[in-house]
PDB file of N, CA and C in Angstrom:
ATOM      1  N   UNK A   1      70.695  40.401 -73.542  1.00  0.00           N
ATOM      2  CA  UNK A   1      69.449  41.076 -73.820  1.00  0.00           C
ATOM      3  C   UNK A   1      68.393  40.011 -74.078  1.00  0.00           C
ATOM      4  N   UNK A   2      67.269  40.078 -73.206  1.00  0.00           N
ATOM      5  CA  UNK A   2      65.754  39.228 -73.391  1.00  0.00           C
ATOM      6  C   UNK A   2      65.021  39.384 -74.529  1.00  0.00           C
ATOM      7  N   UNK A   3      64.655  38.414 -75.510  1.00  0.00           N
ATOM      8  CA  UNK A   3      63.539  38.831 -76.120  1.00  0.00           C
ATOM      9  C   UNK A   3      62.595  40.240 -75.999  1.00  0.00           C
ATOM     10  N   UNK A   4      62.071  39.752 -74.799  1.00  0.00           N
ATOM     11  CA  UNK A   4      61.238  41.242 -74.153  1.00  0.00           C
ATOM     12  C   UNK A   4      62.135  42.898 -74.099  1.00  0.00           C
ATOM     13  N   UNK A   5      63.551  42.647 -73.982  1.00  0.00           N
ATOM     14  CA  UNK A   5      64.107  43.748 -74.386  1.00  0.00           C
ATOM     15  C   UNK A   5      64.112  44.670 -75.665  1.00  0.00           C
ATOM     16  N   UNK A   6      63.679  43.522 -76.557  1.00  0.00           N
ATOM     17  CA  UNK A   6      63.090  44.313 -78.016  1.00  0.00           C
ATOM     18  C   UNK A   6      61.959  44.745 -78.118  1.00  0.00           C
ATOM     19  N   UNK A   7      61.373  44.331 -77.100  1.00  0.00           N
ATOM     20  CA  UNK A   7      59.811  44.730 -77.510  1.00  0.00           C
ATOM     21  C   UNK A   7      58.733  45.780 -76.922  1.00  0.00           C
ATOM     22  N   UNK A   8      58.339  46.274 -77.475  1.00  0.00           N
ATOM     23  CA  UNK A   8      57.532  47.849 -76.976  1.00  0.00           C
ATOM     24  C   UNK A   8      58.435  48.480 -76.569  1.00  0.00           C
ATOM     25  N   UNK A   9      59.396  49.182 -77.258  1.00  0.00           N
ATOM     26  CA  UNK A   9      60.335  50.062 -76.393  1.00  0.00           C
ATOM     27  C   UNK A   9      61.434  49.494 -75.249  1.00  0.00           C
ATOM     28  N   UNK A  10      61.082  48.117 -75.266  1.00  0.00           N
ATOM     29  CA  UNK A  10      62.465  47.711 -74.012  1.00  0.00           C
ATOM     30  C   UNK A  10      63.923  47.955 -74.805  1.00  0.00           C
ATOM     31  N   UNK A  11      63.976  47.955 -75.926  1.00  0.00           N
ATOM     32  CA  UNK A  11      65.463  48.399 -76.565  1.00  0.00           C
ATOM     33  C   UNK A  11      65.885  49.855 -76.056  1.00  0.00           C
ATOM     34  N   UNK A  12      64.751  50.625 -75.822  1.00  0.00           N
ATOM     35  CA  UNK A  12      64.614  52.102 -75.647  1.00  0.00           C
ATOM     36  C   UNK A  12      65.103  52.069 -74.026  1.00  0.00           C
ATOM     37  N   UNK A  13      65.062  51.440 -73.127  1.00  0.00           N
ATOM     38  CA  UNK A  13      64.969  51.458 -71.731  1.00  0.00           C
ATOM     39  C   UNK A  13      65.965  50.896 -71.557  1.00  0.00           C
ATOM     40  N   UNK A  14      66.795  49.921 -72.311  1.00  0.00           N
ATOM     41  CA  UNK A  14      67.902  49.944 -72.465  1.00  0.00           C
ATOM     42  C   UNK A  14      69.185  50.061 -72.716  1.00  0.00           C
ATOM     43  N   UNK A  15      68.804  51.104 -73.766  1.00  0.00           N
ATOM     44  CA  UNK A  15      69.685  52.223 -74.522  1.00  0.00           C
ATOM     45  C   UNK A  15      69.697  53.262 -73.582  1.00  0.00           C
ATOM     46  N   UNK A  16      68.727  53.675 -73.102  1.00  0.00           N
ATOM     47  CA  UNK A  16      69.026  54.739 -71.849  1.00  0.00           C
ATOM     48  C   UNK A  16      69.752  54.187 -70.961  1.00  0.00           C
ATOM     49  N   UNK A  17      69.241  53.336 -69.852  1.00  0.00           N
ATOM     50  CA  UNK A  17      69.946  52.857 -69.034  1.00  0.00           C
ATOM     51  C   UNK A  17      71.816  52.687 -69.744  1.00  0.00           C
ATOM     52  N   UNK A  18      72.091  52.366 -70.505  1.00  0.00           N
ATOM     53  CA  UNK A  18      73.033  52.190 -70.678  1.00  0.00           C
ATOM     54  C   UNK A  18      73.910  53.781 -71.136  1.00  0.00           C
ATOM     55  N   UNK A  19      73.041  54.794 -71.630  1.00  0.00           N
ATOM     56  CA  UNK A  19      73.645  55.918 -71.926  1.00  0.00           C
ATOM     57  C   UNK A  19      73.816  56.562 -70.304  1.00  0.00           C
ATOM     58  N   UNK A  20      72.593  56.629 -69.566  1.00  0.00           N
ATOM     59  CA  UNK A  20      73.017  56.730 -68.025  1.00  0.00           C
ATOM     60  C   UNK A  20      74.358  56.162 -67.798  1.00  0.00           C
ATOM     61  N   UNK A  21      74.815  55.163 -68.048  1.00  0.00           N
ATOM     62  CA  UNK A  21      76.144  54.437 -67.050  1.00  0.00           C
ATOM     63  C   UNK A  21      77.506  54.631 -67.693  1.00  0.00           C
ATOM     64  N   UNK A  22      77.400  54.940 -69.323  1.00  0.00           N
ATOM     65  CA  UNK A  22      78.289  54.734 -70.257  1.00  0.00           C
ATOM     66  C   UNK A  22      78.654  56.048 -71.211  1.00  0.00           C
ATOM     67  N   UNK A  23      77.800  57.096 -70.724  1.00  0.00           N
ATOM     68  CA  UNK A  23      77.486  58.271 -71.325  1.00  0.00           C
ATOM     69  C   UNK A  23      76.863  58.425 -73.218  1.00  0.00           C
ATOM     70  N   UNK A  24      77.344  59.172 -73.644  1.00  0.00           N
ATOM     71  CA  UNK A  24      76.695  59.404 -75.026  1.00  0.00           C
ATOM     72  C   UNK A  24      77.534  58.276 -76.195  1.00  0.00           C
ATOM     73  N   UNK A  25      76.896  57.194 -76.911  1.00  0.00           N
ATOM     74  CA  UNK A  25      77.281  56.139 -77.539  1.00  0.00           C
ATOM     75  C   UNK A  25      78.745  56.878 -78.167  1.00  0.00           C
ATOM     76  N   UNK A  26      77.969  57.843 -79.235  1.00  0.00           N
ATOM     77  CA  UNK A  26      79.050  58.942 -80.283  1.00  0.00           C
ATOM     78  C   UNK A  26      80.206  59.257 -79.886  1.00  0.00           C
ATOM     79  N   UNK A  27      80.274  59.554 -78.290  1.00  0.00           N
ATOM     80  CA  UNK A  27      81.378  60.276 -77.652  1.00  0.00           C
ATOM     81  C   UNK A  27      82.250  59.259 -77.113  1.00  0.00           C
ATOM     82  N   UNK A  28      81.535  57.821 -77.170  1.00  0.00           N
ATOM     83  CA  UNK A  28      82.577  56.864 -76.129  1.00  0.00           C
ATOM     84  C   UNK A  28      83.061  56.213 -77.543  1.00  0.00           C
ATOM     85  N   UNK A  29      82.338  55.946 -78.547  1.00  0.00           N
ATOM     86  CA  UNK A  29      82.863  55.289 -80.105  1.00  0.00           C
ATOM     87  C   UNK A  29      84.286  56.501 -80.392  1.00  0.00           C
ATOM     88  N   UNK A  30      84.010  57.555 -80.091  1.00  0.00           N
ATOM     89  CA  UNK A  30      85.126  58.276 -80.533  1.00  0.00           C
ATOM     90  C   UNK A  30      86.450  58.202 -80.250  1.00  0.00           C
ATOM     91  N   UNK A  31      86.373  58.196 -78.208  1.00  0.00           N
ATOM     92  CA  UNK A  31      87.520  57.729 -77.877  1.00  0.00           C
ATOM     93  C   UNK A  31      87.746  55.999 -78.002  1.00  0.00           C
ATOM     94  N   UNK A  32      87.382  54.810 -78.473  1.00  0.00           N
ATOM     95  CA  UNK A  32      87.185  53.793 -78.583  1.00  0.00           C
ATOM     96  C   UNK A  32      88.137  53.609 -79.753  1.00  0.00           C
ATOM     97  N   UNK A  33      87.642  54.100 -80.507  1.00  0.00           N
ATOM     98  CA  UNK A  33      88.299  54.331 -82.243  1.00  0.00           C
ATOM     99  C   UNK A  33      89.379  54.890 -82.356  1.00  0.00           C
ATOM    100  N   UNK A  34      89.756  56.184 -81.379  1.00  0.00           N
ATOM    101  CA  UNK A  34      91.483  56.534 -81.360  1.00  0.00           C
ATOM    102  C   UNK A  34      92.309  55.801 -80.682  1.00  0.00           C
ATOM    103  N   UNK A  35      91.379  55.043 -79.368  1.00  0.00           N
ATOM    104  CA  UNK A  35      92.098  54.194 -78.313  1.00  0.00           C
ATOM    105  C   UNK A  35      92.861  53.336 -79.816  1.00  0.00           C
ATOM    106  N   UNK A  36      91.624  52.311 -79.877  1.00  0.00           N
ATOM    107  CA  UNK A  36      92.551  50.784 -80.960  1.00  0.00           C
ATOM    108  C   UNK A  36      93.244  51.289 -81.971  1.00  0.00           C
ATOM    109  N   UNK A  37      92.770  52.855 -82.806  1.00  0.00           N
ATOM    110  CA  UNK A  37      93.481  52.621 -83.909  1.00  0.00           C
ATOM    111  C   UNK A  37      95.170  53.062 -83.825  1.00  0.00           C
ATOM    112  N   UNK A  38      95.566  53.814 -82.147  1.00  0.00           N
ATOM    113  CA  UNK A  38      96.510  53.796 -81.703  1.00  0.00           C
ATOM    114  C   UNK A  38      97.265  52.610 -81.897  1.00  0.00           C
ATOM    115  N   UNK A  39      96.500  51.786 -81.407  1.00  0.00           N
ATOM    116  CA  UNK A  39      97.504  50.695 -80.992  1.00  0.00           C
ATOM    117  C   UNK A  39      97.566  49.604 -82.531  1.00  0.00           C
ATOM    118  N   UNK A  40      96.712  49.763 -83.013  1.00  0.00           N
ATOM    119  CA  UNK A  40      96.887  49.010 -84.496  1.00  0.00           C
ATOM    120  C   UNK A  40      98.081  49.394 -85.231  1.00  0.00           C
ATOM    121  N   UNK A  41      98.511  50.855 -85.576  1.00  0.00           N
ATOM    122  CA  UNK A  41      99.890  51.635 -86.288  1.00  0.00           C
ATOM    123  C   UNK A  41     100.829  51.307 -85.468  1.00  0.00           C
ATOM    124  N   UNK A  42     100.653  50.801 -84.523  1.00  0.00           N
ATOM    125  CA  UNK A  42     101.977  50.490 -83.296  1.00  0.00           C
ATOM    126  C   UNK A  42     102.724  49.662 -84.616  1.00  0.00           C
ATOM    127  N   UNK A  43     103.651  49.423 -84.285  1.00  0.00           N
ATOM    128  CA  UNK A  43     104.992  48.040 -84.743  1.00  0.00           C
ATOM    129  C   UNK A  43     104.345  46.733 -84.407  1.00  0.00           C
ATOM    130  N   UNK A  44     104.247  46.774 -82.771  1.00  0.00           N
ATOM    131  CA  UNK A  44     104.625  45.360 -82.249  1.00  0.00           C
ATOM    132  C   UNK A  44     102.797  45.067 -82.625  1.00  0.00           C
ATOM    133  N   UNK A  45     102.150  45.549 -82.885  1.00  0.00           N
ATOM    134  CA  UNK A  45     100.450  45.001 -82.965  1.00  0.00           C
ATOM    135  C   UNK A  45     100.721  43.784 -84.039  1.00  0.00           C
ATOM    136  N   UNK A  46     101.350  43.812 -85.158  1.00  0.00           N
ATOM    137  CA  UNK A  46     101.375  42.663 -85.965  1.00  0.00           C
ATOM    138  C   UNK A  46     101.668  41.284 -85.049  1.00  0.00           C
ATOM    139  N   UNK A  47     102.409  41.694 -83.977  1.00  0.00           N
ATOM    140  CA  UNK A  47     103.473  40.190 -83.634  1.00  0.00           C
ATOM    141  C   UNK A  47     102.025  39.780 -82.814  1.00  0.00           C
ATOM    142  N   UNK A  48     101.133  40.582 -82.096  1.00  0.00           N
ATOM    143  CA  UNK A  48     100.177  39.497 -81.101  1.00  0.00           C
ATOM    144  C   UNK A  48      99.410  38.486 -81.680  1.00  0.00           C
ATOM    145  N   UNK A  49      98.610  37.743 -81.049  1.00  0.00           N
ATOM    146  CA  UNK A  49      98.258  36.751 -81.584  1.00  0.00           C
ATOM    147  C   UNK A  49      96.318  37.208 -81.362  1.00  0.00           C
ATOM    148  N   UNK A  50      95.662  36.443 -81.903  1.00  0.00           N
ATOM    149  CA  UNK A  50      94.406  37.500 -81.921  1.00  0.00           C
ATOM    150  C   UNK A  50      93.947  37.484 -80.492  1.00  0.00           C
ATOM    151  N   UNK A  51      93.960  36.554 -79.723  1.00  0.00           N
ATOM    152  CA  UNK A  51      93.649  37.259 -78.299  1.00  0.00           C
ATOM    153  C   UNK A  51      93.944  37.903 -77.929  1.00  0.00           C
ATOM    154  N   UNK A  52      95.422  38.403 -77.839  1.00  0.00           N
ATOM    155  CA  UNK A  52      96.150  39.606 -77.855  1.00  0.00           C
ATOM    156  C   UNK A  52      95.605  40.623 -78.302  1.00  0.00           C
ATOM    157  N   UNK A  53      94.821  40.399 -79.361  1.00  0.00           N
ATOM    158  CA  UNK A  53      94.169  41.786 -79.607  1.00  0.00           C
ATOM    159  C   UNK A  53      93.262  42.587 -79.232  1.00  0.00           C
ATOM    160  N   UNK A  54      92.225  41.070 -79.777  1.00  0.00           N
ATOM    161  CA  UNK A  54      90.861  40.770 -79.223  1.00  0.00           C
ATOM    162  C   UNK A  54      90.954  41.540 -77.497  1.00  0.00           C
ATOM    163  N   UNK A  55      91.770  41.129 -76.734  1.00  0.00           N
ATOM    164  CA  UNK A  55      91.517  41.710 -74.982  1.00  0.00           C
ATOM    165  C   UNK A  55      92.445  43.220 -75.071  1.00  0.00           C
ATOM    166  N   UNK A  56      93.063  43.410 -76.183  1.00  0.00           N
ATOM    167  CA  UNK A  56      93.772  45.191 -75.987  1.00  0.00           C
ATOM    168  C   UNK A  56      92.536  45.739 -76.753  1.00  0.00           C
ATOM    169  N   UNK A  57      91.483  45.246 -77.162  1.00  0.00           N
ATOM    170  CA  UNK A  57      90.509  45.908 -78.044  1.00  0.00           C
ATOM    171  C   UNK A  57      89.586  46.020 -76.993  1.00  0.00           C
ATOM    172  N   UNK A  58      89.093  44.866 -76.321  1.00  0.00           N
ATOM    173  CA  UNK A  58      87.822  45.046 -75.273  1.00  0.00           C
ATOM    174  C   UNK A  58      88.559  46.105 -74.135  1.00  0.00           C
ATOM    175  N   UNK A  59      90.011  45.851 -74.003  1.00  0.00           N
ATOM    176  CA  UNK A  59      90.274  46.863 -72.505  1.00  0.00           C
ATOM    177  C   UNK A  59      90.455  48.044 -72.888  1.00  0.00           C
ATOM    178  N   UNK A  60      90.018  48.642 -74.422  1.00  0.00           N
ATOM    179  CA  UNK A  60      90.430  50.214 -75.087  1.00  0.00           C
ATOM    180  C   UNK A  60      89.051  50.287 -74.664  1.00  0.00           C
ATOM    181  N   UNK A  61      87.905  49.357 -75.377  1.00  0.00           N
ATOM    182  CA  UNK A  61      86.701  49.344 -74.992  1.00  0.00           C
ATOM    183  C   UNK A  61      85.984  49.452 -73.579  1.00  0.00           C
ATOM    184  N   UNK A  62      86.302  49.054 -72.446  1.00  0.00           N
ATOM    185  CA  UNK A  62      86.267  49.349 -71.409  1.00  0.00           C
ATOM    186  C   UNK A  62      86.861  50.793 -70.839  1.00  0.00           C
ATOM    187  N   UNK A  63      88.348  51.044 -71.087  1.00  0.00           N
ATOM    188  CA  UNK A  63      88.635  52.214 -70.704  1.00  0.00           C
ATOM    189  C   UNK A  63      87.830  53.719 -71.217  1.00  0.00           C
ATOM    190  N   UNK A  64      87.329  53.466 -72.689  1.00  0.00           N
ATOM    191  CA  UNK A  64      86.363  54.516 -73.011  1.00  0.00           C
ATOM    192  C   UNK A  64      85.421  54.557 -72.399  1.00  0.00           C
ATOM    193  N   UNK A  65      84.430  53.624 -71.865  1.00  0.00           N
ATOM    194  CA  UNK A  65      83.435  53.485 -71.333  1.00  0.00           C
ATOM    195  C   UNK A  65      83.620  54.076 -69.852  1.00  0.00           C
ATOM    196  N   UNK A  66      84.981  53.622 -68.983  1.00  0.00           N
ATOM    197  CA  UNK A  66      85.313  54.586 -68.055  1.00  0.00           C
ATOM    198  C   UNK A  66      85.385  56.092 -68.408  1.00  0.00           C
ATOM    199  N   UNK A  67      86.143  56.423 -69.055  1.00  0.00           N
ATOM    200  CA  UNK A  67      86.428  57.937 -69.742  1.00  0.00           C
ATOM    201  C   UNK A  67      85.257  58.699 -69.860  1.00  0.00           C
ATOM    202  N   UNK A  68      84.263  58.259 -70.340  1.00  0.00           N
ATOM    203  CA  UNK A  68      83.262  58.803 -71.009  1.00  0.00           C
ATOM    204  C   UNK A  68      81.830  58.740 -70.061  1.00  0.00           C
ATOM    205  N   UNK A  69      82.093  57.399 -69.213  1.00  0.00           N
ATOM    206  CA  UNK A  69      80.560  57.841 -68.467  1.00  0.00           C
ATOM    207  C   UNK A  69      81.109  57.467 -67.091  1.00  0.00           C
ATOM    208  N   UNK A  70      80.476  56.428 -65.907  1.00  0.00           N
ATOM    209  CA  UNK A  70      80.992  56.450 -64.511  1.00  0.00           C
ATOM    210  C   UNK A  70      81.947  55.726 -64.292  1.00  0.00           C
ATOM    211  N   UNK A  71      83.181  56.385 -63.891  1.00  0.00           N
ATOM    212  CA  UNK A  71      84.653  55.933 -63.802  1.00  0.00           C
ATOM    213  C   UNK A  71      84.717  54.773 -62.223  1.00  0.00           C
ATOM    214  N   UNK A  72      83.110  55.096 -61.802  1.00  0.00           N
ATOM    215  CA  UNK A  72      83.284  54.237 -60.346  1.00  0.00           C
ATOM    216  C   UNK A  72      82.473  53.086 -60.507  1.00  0.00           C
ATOM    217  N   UNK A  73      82.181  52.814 -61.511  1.00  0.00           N
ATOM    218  CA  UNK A  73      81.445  51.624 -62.070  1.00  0.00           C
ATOM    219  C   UNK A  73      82.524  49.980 -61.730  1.00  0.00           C
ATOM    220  N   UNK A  74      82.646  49.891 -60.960  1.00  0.00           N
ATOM    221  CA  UNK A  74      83.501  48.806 -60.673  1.00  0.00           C
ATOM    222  C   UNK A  74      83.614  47.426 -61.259  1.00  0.00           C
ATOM    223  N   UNK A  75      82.389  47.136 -62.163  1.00  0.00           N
ATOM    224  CA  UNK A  75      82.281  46.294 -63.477  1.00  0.00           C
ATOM    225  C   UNK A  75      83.317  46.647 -64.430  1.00  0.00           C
ATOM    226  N   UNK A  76      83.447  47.553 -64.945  1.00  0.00           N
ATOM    227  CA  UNK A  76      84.185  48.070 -65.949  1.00  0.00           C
ATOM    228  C   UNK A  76      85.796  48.202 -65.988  1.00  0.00           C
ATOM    229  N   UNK A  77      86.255  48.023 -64.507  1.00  0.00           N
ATOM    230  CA  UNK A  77      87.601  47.750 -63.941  1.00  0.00           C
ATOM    231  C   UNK A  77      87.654  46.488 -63.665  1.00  0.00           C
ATOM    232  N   UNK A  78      86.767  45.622 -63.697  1.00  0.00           N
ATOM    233  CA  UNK A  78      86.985  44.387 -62.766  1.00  0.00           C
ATOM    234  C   UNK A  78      86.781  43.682 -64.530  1.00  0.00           C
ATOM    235  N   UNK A  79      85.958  43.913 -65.569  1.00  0.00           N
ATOM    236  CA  UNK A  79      86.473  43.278 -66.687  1.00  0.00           C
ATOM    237  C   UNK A  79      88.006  43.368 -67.496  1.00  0.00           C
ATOM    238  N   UNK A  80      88.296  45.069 -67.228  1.00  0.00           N
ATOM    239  CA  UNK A  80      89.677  44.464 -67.700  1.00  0.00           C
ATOM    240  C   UNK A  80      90.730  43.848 -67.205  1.00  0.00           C
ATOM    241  N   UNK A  81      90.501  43.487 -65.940  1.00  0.00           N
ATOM    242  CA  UNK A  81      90.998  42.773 -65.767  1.00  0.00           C
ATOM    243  C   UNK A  81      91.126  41.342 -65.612  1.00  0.00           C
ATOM    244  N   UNK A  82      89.762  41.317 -65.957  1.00  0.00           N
ATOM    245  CA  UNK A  82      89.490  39.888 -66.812  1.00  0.00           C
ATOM    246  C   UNK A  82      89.836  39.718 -68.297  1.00  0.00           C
ATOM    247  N   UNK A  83      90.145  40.613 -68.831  1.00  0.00           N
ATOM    248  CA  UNK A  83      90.731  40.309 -70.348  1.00  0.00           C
ATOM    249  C   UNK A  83      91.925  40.224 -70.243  1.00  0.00           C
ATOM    250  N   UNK A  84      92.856  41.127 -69.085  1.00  0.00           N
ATOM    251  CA  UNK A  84      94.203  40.931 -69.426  1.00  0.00           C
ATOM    252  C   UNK A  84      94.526  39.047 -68.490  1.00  0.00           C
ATOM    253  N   UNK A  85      93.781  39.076 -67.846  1.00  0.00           N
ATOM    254  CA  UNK A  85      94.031  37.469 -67.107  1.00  0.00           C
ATOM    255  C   UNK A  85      93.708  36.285 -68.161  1.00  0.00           C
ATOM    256  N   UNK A  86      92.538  36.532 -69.396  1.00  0.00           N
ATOM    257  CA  UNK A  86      92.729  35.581 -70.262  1.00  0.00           C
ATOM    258  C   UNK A  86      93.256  35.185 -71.155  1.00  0.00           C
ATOM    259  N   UNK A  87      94.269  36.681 -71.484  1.00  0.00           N
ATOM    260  CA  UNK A  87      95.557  35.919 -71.814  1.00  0.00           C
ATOM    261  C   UNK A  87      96.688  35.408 -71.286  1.00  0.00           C
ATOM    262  N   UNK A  88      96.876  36.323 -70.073  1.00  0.00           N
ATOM    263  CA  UNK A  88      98.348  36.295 -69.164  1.00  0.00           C
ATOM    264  C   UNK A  88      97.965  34.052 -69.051  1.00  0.00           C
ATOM    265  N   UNK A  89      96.771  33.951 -68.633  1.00  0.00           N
ATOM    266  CA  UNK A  89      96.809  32.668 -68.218  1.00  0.00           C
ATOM    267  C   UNK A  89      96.665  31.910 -69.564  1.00  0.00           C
ATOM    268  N   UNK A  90      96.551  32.019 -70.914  1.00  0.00           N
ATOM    269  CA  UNK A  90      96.939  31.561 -71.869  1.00  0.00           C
ATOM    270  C   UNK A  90      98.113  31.150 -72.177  1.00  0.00           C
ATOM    271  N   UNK A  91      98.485  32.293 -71.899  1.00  0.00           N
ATOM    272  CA  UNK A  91     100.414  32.155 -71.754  1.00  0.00           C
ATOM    273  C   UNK A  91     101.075  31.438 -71.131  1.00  0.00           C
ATOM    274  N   UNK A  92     100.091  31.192 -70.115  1.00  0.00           N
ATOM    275  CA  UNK A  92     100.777  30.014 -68.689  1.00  0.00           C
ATOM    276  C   UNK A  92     100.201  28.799 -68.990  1.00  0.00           C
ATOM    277  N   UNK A  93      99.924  28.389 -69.766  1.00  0.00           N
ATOM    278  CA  UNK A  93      99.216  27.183 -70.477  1.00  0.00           C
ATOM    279  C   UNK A  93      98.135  26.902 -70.085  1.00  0.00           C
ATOM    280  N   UNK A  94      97.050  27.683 -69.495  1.00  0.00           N
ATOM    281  CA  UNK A  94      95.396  27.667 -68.975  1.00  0.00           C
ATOM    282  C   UNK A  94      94.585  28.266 -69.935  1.00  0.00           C
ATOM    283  N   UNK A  95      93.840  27.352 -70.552  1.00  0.00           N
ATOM    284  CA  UNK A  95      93.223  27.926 -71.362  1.00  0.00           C
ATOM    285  C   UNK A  95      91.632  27.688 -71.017  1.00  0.00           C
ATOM    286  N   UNK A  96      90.911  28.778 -71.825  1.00  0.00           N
ATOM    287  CA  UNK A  96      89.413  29.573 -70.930  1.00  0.00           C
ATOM    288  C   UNK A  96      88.723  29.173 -72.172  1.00  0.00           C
TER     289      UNK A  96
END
């Protein structure tokens, strides 16, 4: 976000635009919040390491954002799978 995005209403033109692509903030926080807190009560959530989390948190975050507004948004598929590659390649000793 630009400077100029704060100013005279560009926060406003960007909050739309983004409710256009992502649907209603309330409704995607909702499924967002059952997505992770699923996986937090899990067992095995203690054993990851915080990237591990950190990228099962952004790809709950992404999948709501599919769920909730355009599922053909091909950004939104093509990041998680950039979160699950920065760890898989962590694991393989490449680090980002």
């Amino acid at each position: 976000m630009t400077p100029q995005d704060t100013q005279a209403g560009g926060i406003d033109a960007v909050l739309d635009e983004r409710g256009k692509r992502y649907g209603v903030f309330a409704e995607h926080a909702a499924i967002s919040q059952t997505l992770t807190g699923t996986m937090r009560i899990c067992e095995g959530w203690d054993r990851l390491t915080y990237d591990q989390r950190e990228a099962l948190e952004m790809i709950a975050h992404k999948i709501s954002r599919i769920l909730n507004g355009d599922p053909n948004y091909a950004d939104s598929w093509v990041d998680i799978a950039g979160y699950a590659k920065l760890v898989a390649d962590r694991l393989e000793g490449v680090e980002r």
